[in-house]
Protein backbone atom coordinates (compact mmCIF):
# COMPACT_ATOMS: atom_id res chain seq x y z
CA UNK A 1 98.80 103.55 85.65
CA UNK A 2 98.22 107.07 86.82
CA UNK A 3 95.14 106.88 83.71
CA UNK A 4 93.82 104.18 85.83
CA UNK A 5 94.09 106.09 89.45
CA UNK A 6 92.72 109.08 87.87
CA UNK A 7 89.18 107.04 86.17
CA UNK A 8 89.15 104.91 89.61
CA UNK A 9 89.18 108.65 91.77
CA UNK A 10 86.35 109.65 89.56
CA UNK A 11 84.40 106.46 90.20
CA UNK A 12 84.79 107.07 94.12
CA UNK A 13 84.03 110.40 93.75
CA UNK A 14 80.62 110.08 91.98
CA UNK A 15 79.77 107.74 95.13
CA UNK A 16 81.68 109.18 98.15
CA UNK A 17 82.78 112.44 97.68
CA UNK A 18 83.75 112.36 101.46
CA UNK A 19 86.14 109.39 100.55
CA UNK A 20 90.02 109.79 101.69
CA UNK A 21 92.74 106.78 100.54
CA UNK A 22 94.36 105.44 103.73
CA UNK A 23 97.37 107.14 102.64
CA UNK A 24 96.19 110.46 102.25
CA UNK A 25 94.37 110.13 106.25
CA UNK A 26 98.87 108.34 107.47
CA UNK A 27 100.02 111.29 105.52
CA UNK A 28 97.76 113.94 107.24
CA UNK A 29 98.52 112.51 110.55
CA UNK A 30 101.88 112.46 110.16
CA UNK A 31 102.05 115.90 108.92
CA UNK A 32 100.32 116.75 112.07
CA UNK A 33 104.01 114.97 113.91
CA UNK A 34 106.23 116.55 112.30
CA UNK A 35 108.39 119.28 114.03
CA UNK A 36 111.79 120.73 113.61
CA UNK A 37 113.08 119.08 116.68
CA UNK A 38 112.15 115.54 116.58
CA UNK A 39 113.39 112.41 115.08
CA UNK A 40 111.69 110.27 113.13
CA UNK A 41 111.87 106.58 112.43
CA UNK A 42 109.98 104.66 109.47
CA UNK A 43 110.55 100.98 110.76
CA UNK A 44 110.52 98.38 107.36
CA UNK A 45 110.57 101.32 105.12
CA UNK A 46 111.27 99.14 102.31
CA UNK A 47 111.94 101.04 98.70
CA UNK A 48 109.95 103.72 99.40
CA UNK A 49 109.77 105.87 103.08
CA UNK A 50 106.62 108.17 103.82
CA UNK A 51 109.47 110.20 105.00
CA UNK A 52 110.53 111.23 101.54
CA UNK A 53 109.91 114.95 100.37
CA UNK A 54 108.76 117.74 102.04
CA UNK A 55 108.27 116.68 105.94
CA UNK A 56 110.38 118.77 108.44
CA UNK A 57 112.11 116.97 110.85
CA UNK A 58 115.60 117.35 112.93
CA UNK A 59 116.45 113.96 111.17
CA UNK A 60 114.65 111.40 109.52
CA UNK A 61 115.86 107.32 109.61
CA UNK A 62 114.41 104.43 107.83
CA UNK A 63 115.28 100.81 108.53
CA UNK A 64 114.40 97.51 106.83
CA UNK A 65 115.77 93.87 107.17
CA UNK A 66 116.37 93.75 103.77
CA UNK A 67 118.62 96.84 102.31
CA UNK A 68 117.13 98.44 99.73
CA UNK A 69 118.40 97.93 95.78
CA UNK A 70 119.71 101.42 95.34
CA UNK A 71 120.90 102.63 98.50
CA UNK A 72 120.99 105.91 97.50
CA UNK A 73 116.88 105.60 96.83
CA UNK A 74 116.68 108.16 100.10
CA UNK A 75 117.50 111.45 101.31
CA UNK A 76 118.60 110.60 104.60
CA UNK A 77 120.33 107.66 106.64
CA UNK A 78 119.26 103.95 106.21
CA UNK A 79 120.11 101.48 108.62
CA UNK A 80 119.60 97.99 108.10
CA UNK A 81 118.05 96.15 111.26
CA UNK A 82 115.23 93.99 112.27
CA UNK A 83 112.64 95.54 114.71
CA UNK A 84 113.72 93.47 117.78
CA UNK A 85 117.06 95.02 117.94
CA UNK A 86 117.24 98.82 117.19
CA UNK A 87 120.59 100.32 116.65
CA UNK A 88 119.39 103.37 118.67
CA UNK A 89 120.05 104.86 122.45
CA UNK A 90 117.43 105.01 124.87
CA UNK A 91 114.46 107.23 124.67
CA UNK A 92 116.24 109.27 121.09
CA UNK A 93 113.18 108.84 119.14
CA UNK A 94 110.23 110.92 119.08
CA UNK A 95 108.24 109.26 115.96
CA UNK A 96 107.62 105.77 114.99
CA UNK A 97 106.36 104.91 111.56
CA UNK A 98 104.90 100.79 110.88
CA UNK A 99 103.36 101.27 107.49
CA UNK A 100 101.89 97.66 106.54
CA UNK A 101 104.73 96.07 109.11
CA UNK A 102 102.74 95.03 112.15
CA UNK A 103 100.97 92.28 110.44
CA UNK A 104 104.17 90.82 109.65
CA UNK A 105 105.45 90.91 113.38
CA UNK A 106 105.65 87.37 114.82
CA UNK A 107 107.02 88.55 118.05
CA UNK A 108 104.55 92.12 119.15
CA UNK A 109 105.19 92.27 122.88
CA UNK A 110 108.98 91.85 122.00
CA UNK A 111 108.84 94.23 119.15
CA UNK A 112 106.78 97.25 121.23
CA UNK A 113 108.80 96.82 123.97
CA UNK A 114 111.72 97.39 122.01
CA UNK A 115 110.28 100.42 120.41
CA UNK A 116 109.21 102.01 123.74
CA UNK A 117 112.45 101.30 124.52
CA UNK A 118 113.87 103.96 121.68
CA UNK A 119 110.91 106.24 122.24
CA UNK A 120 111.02 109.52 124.30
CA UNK A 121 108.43 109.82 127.14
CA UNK A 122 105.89 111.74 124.91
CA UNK A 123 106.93 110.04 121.89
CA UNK A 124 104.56 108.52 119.62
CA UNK A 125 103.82 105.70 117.59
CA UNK A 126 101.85 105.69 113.89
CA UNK A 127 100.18 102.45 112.38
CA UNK A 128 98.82 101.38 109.23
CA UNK A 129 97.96 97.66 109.30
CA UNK A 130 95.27 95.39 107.60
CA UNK A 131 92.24 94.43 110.01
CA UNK A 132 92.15 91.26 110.92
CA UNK A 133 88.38 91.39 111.53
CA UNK A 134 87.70 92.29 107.92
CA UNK A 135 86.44 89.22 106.12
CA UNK A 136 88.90 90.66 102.83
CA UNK A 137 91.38 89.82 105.17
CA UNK A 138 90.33 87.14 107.58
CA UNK A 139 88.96 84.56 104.87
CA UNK A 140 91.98 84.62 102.68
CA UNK A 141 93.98 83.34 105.56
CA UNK A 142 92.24 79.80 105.43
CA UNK A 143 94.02 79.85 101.79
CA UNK A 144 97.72 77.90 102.64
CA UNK A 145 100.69 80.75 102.48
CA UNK A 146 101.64 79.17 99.03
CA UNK A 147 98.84 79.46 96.81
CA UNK A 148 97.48 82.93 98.87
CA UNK A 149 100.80 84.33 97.91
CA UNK A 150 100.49 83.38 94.11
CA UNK A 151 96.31 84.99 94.15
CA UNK A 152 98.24 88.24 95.46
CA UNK A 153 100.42 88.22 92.99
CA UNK A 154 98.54 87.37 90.32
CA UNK A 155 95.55 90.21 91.49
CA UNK A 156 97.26 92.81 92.77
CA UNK A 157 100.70 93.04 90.38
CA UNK A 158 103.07 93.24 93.39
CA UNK A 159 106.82 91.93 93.33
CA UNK A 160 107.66 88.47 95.08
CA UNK A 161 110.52 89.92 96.84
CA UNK A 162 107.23 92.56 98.53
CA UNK A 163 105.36 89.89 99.92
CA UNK A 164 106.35 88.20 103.82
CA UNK A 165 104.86 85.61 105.79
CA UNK A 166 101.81 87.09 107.86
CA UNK A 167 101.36 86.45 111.70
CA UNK A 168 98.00 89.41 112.54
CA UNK A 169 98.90 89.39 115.84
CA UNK A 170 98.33 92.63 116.78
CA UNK A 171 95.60 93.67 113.74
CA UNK A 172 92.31 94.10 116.16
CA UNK A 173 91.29 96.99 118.17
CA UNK A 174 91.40 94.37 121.04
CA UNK A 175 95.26 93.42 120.45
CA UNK A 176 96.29 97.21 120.39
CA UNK A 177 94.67 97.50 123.49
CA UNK A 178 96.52 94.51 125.10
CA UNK A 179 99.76 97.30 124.58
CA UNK A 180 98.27 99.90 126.82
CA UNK A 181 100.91 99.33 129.70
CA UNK A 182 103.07 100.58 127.23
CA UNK A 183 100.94 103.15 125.13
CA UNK A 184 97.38 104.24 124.71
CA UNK A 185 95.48 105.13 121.63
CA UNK A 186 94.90 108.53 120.91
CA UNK A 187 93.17 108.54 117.39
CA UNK A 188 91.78 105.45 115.80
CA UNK A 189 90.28 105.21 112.07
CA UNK A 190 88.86 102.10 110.13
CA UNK A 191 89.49 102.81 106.32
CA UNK A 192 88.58 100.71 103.12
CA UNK A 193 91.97 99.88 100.72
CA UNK A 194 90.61 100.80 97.67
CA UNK A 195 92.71 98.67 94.54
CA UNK A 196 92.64 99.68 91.53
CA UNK A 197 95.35 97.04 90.14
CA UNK A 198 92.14 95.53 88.26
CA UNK A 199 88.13 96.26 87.74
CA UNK A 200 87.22 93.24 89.83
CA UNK A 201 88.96 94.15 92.66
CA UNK A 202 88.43 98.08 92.34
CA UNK A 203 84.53 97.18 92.69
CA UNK A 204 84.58 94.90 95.14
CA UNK A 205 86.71 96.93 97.09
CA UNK A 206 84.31 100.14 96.65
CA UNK A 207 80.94 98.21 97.21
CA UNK A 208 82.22 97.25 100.39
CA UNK A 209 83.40 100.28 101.23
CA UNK A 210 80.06 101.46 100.75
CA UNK A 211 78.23 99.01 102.32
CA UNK A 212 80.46 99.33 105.80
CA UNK A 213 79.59 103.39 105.84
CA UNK A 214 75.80 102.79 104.89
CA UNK A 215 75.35 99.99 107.46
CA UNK A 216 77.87 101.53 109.85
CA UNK A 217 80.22 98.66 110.14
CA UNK A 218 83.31 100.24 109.58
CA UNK A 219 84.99 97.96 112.09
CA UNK A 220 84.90 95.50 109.10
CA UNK A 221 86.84 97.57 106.53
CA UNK A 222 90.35 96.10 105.86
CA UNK A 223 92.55 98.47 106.98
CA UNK A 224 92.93 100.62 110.20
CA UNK A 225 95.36 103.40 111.16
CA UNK A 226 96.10 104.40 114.67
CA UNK A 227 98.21 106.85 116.63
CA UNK A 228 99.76 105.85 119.88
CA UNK A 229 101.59 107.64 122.39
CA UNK A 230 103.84 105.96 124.78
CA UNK A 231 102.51 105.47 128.11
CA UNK A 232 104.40 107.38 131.61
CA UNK A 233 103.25 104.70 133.93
């Protein structure tokens, strides 16, 4: 596997050199976060918590709905709860992480309310979601739940127990905006998922990737990542 990420990084290279993996640009923002005296919270952490390694917080929580196999997979606390009901006080909270969550959110207004709830005044939220204006994620939702969830695992390698039912209710520019009441955006960014779980999808992925930057449609990529901070009003 990391043979395969290594040739694929080349690849990109030769074409973009400018181009940075949507995890590197959550990462770099959420290095930005940290501090010694906040609190962070990855929300549906799952197996494996951008919180992990070298980040310095005051404390660092993940929760899930599902527990994960070995609970001793972290290095700090894991609480299991659904993102309706927090197990936390009032305004304790100073970071919010939804890595690939939102899209599974049936519920948002419920759901952000309940996490503005937990969040300090100047507290802030990050997001990494698919983009529900993308056609490589729009058209695949005319494909019934049963047999799209059999293409993604066939494609992209990933376990059943990874994959939930999808709602996209708050994967457009225009839905995060519906939230300002509660928070605004302060830094936006449209990125390109590029897969390198096979050739045909590694290509696909890149042309497209190229194509949005050279035709400056970006807004069509099929991921976005964006920083809120909880609103005073």
């Amino acid at each position: 596997m990391k043979n395969r990420e290594d040739w694929a990084n080349k690849v990109i290279s030769r074409w973009d050199k400018s181009f940075k993996h949507r995890w590197t640009i959550f990462n770099n923002l959420l290095s930005d976060l940290q501090n010694p005296q906040s609190i962070s919270l990855d929300i549906g952490c799952g197996e494996m918590s951008e919180l992990s390694g070298d980040l310095d917080f005051k404390a660092k929580i993940g929760t899930d709905i599902l527990a994960p196999k070995d609970k001793g997979i972290f290095d700090f606390p894991f609480l299991q709860s659904d993102i309706y009901s927090l197990p936390f006080k009032n305004q304790s909270i100073e970071i919010v992480l939804l890595r690939f969550v939102v899209e599974h959110v049936e519920f948002p207004e419920k759901a952000f309310e309940e996490i503005c709830r937990v969040l300090k005044s100047d507290g802030h939220i990050l997001i990494m979601t698919s983009n529900i204006i993308s056609p490589i994620i729009f058209i695949p939702k005319i494909i019934p739940y049963k047999f799209r969830k059999k293409i993604i695992l066939k494609l992209f390698g990933v376990d059943d127990n990874d994959i939930f039912p999808t709602y996209h209710r708050l994967n457009s520019l225009k839905a995060i905006k519906k939230l300002n009441h509660l928070f605004h955006i302060e830094q936006w960014c449209f990125v390109q998922d590029i897969n390198w779980a096979s050739k045909f999808i590694f290509f696909s992925f890149l042309i497209w990737h190229l194509f949005t930057k050279w035709i400056n449609l970006k807004f069509l990529r099929s991921n976005f990542i964006v920083l809120l901070q909880k609103s005073n009003s």
